[in-house]
N, C-alpha and C. Protein backbone atom coordinates (compact mmCIF):
# COMPACT_ATOMS: atom_id res chain seq x y z
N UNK A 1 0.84 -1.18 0.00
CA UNK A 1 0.00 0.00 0.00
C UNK A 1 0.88 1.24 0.00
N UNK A 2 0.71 2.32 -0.81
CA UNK A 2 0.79 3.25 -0.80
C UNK A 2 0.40 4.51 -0.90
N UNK A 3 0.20 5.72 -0.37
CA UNK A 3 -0.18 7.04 0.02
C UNK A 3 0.29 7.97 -1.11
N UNK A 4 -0.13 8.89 -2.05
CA UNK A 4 0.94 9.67 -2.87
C UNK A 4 0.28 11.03 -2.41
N UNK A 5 1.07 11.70 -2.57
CA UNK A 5 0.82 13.66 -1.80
C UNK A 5 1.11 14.20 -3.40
N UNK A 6 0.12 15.01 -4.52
CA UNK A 6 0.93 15.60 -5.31
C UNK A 6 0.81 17.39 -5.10
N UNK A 7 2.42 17.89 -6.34
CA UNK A 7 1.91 19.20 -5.76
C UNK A 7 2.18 19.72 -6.53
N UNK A 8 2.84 21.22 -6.86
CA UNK A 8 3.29 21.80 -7.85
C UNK A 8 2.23 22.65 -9.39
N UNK A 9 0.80 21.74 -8.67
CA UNK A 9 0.35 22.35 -9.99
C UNK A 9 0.24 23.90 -9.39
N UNK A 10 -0.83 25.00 -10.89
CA UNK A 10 -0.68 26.25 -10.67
C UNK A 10 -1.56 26.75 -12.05
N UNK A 11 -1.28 28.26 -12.29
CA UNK A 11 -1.67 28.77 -12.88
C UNK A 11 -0.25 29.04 -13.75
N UNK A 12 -0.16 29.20 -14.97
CA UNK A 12 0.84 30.01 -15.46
C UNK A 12 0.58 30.34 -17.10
N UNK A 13 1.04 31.41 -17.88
CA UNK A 13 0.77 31.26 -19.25
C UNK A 13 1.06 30.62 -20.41
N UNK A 14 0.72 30.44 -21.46
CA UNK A 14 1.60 29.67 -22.22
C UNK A 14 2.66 29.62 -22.49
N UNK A 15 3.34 28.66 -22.90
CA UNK A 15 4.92 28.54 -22.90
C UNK A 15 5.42 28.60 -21.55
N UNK A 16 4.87 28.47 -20.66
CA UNK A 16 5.87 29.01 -19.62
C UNK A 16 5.97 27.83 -18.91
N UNK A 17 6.19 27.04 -17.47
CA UNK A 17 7.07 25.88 -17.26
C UNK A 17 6.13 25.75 -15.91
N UNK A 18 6.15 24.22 -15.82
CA UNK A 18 6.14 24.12 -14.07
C UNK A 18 6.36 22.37 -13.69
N UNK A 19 6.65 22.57 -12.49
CA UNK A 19 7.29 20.80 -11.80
C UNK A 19 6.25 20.34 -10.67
N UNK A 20 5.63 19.16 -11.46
CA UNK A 20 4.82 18.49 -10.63
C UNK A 20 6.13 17.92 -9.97
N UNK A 21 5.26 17.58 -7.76
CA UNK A 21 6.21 16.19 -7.79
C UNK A 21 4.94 15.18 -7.27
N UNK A 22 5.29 14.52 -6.55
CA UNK A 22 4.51 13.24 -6.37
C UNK A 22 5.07 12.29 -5.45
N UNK A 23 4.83 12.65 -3.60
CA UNK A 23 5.60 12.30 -2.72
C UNK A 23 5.03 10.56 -2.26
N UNK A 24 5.85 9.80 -2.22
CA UNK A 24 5.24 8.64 -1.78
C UNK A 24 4.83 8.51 0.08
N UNK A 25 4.36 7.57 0.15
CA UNK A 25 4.32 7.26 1.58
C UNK A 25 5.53 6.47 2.18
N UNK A 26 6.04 5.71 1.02
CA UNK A 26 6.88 4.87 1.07
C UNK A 26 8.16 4.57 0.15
N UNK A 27 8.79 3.65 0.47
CA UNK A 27 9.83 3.72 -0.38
C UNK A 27 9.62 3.14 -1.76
N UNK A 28 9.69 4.11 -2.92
CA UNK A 28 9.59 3.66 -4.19
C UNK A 28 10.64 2.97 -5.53
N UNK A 29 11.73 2.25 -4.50
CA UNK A 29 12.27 1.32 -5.53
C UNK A 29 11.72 0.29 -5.96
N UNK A 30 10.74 -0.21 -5.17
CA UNK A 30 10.50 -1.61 -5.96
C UNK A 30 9.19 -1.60 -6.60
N UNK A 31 8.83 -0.35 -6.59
CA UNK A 31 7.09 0.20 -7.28
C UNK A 31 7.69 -0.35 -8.58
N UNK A 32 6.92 -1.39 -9.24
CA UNK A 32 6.54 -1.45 -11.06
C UNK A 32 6.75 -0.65 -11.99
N UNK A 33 6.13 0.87 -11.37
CA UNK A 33 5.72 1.85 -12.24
C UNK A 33 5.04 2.76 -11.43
N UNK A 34 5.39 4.10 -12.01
CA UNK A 34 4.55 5.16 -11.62
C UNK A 34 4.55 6.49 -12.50
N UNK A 35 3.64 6.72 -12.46
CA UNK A 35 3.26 8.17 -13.56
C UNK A 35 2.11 9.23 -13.23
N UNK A 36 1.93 9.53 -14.54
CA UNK A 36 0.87 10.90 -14.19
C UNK A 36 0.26 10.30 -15.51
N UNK A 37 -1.19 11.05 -14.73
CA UNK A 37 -2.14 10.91 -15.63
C UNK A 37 -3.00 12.49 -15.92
N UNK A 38 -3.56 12.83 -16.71
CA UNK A 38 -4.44 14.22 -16.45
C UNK A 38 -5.72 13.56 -16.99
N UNK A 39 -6.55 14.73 -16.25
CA UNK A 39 -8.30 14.54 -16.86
C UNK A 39 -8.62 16.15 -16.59
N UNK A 40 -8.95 16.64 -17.90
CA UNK A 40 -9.36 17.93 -18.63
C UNK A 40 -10.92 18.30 -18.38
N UNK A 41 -11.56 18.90 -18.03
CA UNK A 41 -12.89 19.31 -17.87
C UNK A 41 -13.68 18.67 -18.65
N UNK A 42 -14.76 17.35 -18.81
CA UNK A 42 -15.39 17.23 -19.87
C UNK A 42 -14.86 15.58 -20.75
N UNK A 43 -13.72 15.49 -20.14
CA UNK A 43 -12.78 14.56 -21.45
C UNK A 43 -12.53 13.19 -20.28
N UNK A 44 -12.07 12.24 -21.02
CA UNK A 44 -11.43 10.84 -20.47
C UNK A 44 -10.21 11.36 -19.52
N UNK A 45 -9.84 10.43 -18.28
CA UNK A 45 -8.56 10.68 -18.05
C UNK A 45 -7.28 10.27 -19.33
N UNK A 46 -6.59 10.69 -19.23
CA UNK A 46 -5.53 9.90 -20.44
C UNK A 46 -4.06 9.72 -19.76
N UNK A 47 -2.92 8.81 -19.89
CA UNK A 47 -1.94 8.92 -19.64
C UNK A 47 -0.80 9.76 -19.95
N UNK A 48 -0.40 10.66 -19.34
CA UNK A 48 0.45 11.94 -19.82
C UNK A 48 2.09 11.09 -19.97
N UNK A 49 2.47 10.76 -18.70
CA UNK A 49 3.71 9.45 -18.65
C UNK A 49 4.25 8.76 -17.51
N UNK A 50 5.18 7.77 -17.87
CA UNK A 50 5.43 6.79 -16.90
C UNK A 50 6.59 6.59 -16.55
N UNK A 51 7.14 5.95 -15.71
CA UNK A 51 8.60 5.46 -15.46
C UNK A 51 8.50 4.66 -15.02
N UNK A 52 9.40 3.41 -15.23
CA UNK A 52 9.50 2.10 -14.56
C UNK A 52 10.85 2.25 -13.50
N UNK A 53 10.51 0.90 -12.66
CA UNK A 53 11.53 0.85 -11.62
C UNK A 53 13.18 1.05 -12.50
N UNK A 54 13.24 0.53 -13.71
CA UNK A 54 14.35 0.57 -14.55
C UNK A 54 14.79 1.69 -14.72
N UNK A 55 13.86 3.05 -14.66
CA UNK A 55 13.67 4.21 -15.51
C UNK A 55 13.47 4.30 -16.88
N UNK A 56 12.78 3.49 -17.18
CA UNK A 56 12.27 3.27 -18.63
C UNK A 56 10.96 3.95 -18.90
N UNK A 57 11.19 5.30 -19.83
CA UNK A 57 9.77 6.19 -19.56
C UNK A 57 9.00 5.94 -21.14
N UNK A 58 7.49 6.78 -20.99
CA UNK A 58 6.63 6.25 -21.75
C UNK A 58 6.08 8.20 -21.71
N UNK A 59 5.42 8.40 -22.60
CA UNK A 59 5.38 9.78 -22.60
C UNK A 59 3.62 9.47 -24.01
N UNK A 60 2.94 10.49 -23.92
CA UNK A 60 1.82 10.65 -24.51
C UNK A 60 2.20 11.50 -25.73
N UNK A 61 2.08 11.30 -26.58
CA UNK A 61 2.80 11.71 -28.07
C UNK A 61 2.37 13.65 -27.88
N UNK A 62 1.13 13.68 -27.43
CA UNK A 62 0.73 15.51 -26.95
C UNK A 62 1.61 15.88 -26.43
N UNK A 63 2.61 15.44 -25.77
CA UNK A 63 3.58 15.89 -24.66
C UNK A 63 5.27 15.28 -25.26
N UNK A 64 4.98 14.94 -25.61
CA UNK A 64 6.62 14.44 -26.34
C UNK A 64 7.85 15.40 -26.49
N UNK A 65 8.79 15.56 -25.80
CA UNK A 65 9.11 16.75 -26.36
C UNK A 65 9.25 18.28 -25.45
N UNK A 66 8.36 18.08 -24.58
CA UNK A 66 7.78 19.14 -23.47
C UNK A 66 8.05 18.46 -22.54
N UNK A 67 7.42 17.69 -21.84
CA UNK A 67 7.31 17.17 -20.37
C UNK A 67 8.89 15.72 -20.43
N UNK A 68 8.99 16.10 -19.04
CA UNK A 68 9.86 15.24 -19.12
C UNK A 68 9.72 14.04 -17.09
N UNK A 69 9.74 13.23 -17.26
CA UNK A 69 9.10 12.44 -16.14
C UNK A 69 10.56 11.81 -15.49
N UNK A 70 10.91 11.69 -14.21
CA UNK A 70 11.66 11.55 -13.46
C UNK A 70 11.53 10.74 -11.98
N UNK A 71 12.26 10.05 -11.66
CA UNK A 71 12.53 9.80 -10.11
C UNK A 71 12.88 9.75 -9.17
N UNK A 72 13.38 10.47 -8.17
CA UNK A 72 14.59 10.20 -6.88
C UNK A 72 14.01 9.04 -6.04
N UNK A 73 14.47 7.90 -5.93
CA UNK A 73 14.05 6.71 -4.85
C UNK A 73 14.93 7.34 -4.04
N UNK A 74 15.77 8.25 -3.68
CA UNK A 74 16.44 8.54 -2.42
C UNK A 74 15.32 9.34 -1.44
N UNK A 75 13.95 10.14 -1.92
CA UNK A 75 13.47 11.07 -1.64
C UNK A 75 11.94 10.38 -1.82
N UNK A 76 11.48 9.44 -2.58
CA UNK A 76 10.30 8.67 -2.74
C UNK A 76 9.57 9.53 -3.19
N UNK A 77 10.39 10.39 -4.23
CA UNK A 77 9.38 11.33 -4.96
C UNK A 77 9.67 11.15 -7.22
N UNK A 78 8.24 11.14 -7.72
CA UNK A 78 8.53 11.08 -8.93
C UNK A 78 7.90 12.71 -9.28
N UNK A 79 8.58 12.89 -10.59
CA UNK A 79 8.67 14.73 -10.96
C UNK A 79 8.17 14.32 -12.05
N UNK A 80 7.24 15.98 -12.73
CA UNK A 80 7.04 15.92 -13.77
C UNK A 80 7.15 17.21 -14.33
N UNK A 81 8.68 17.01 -15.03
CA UNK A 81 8.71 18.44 -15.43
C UNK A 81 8.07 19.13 -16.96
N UNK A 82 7.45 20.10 -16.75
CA UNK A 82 6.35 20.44 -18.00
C UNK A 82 7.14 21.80 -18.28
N UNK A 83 7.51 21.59 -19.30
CA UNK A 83 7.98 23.02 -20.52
C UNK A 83 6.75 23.26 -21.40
N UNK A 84 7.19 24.58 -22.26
CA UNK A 84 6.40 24.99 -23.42
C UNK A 84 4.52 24.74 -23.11
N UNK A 85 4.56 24.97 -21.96
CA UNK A 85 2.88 24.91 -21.46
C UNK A 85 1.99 25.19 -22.78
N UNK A 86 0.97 24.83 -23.30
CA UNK A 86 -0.19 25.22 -23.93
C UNK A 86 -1.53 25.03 -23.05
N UNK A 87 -2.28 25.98 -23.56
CA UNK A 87 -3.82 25.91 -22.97
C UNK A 87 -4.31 24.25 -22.85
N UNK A 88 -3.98 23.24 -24.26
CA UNK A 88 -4.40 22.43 -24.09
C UNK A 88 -4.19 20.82 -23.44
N UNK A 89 -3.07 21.85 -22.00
CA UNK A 89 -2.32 20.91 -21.39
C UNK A 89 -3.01 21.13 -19.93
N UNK A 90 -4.35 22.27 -19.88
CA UNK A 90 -5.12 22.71 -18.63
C UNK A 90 -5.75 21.31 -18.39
N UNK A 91 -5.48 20.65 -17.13
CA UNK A 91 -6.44 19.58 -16.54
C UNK A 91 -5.88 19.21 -14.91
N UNK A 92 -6.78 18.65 -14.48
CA UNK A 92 -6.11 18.05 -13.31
C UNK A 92 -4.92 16.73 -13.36
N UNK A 93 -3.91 17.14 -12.83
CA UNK A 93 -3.14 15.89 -12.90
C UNK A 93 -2.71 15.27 -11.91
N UNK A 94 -2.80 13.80 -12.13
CA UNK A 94 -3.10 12.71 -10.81
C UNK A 94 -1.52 11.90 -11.22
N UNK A 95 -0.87 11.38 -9.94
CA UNK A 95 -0.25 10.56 -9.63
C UNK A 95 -0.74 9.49 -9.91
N UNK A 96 0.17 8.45 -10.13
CA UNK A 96 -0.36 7.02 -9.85
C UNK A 96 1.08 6.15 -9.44
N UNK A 97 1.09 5.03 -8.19
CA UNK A 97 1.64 4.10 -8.38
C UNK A 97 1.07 2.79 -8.83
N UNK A 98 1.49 1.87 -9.50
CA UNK A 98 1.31 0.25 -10.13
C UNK A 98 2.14 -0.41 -9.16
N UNK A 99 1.37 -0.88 -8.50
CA UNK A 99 2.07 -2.42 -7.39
C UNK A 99 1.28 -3.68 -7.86
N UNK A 100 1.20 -4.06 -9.05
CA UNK A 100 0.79 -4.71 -9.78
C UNK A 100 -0.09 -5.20 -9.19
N UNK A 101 -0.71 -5.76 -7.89
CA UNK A 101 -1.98 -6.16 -7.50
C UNK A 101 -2.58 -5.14 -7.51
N UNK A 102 -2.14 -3.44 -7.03
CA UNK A 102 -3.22 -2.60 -6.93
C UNK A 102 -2.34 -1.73 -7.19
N UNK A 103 -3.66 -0.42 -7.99
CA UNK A 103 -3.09 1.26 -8.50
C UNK A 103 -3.55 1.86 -7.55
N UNK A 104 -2.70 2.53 -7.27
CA UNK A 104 -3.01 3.99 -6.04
C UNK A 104 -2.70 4.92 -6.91
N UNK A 105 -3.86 6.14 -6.01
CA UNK A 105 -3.76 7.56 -6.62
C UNK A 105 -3.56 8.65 -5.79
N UNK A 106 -2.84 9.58 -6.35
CA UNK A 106 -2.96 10.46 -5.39
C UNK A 106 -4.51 11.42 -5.77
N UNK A 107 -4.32 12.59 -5.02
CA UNK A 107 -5.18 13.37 -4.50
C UNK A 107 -5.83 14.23 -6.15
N UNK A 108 -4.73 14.51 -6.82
CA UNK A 108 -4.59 15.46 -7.88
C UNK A 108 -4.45 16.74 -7.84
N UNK A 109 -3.55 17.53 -8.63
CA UNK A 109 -3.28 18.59 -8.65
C UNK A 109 -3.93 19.69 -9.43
N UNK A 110 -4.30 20.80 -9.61
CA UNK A 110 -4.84 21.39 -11.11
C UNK A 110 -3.80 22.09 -11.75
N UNK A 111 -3.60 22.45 -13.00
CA UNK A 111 -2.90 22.67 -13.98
C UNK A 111 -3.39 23.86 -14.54
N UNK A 112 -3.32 24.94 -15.03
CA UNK A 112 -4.52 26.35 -16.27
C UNK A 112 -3.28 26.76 -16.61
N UNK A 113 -3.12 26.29 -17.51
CA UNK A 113 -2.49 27.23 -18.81
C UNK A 113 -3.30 28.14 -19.47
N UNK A 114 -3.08 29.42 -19.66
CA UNK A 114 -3.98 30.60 -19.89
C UNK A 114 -3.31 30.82 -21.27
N UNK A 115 -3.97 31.47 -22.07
CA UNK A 115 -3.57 31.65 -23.51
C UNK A 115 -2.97 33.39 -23.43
């Protein structure tokens, strides 16, 4: 079982930058996987990206390029750093760990990229 705290979201304009993190309860070396997900006013959640215990990341082709996904297991925190903001990157964005019997979520953060 695990607890995730996320934070970092905000307001900011386009193009401009910001760092989710995503604190565990626990120690996250031997987590499967963990990522972010967003869900936009109206729309599906979708997977933004992932990292494996390997550091083997997975990224949503919208974001390719911009966001870049990270981990410190010294600190039990995963980052998500977001460049080149667009409006159509405004949604709430959720943590997740994969402990392969069960997904935990965190709380979620909100995101507004303003045009």
């Amino acid at each position: 079982q695990v607890q995730l705290v996320e934070s970092g979201g905000g307001l900011v304009q386009a193009g401009g930058s910001l760092r989710l993190s995503c604190a565990a309860s626990r120690s996250i070396f031997s987590i499967n996987a963990m990522g972010w997900y967003r869900q936009a006013l109206g729309k599906q959640r979708e997977l933004v990206a992932a990292i494996t215990t390997r550091g083997t990341t997975n990224y949503a082709d919208s974001v390719t390029g911009r966001f870049t996904i990270s981990r410190d297991n010294a600190k039990n925190t995963v980052y998500l750093q977001m460049n080149s903001l667009k409006p159509d990157d405004t949604a709430v964005y959720y943590c997740y760990a994969d402990l392969i019997a069960n997904l935990y979520w965190g709380q979620g953060t909100q995101v507004t990229v303003s045009s």
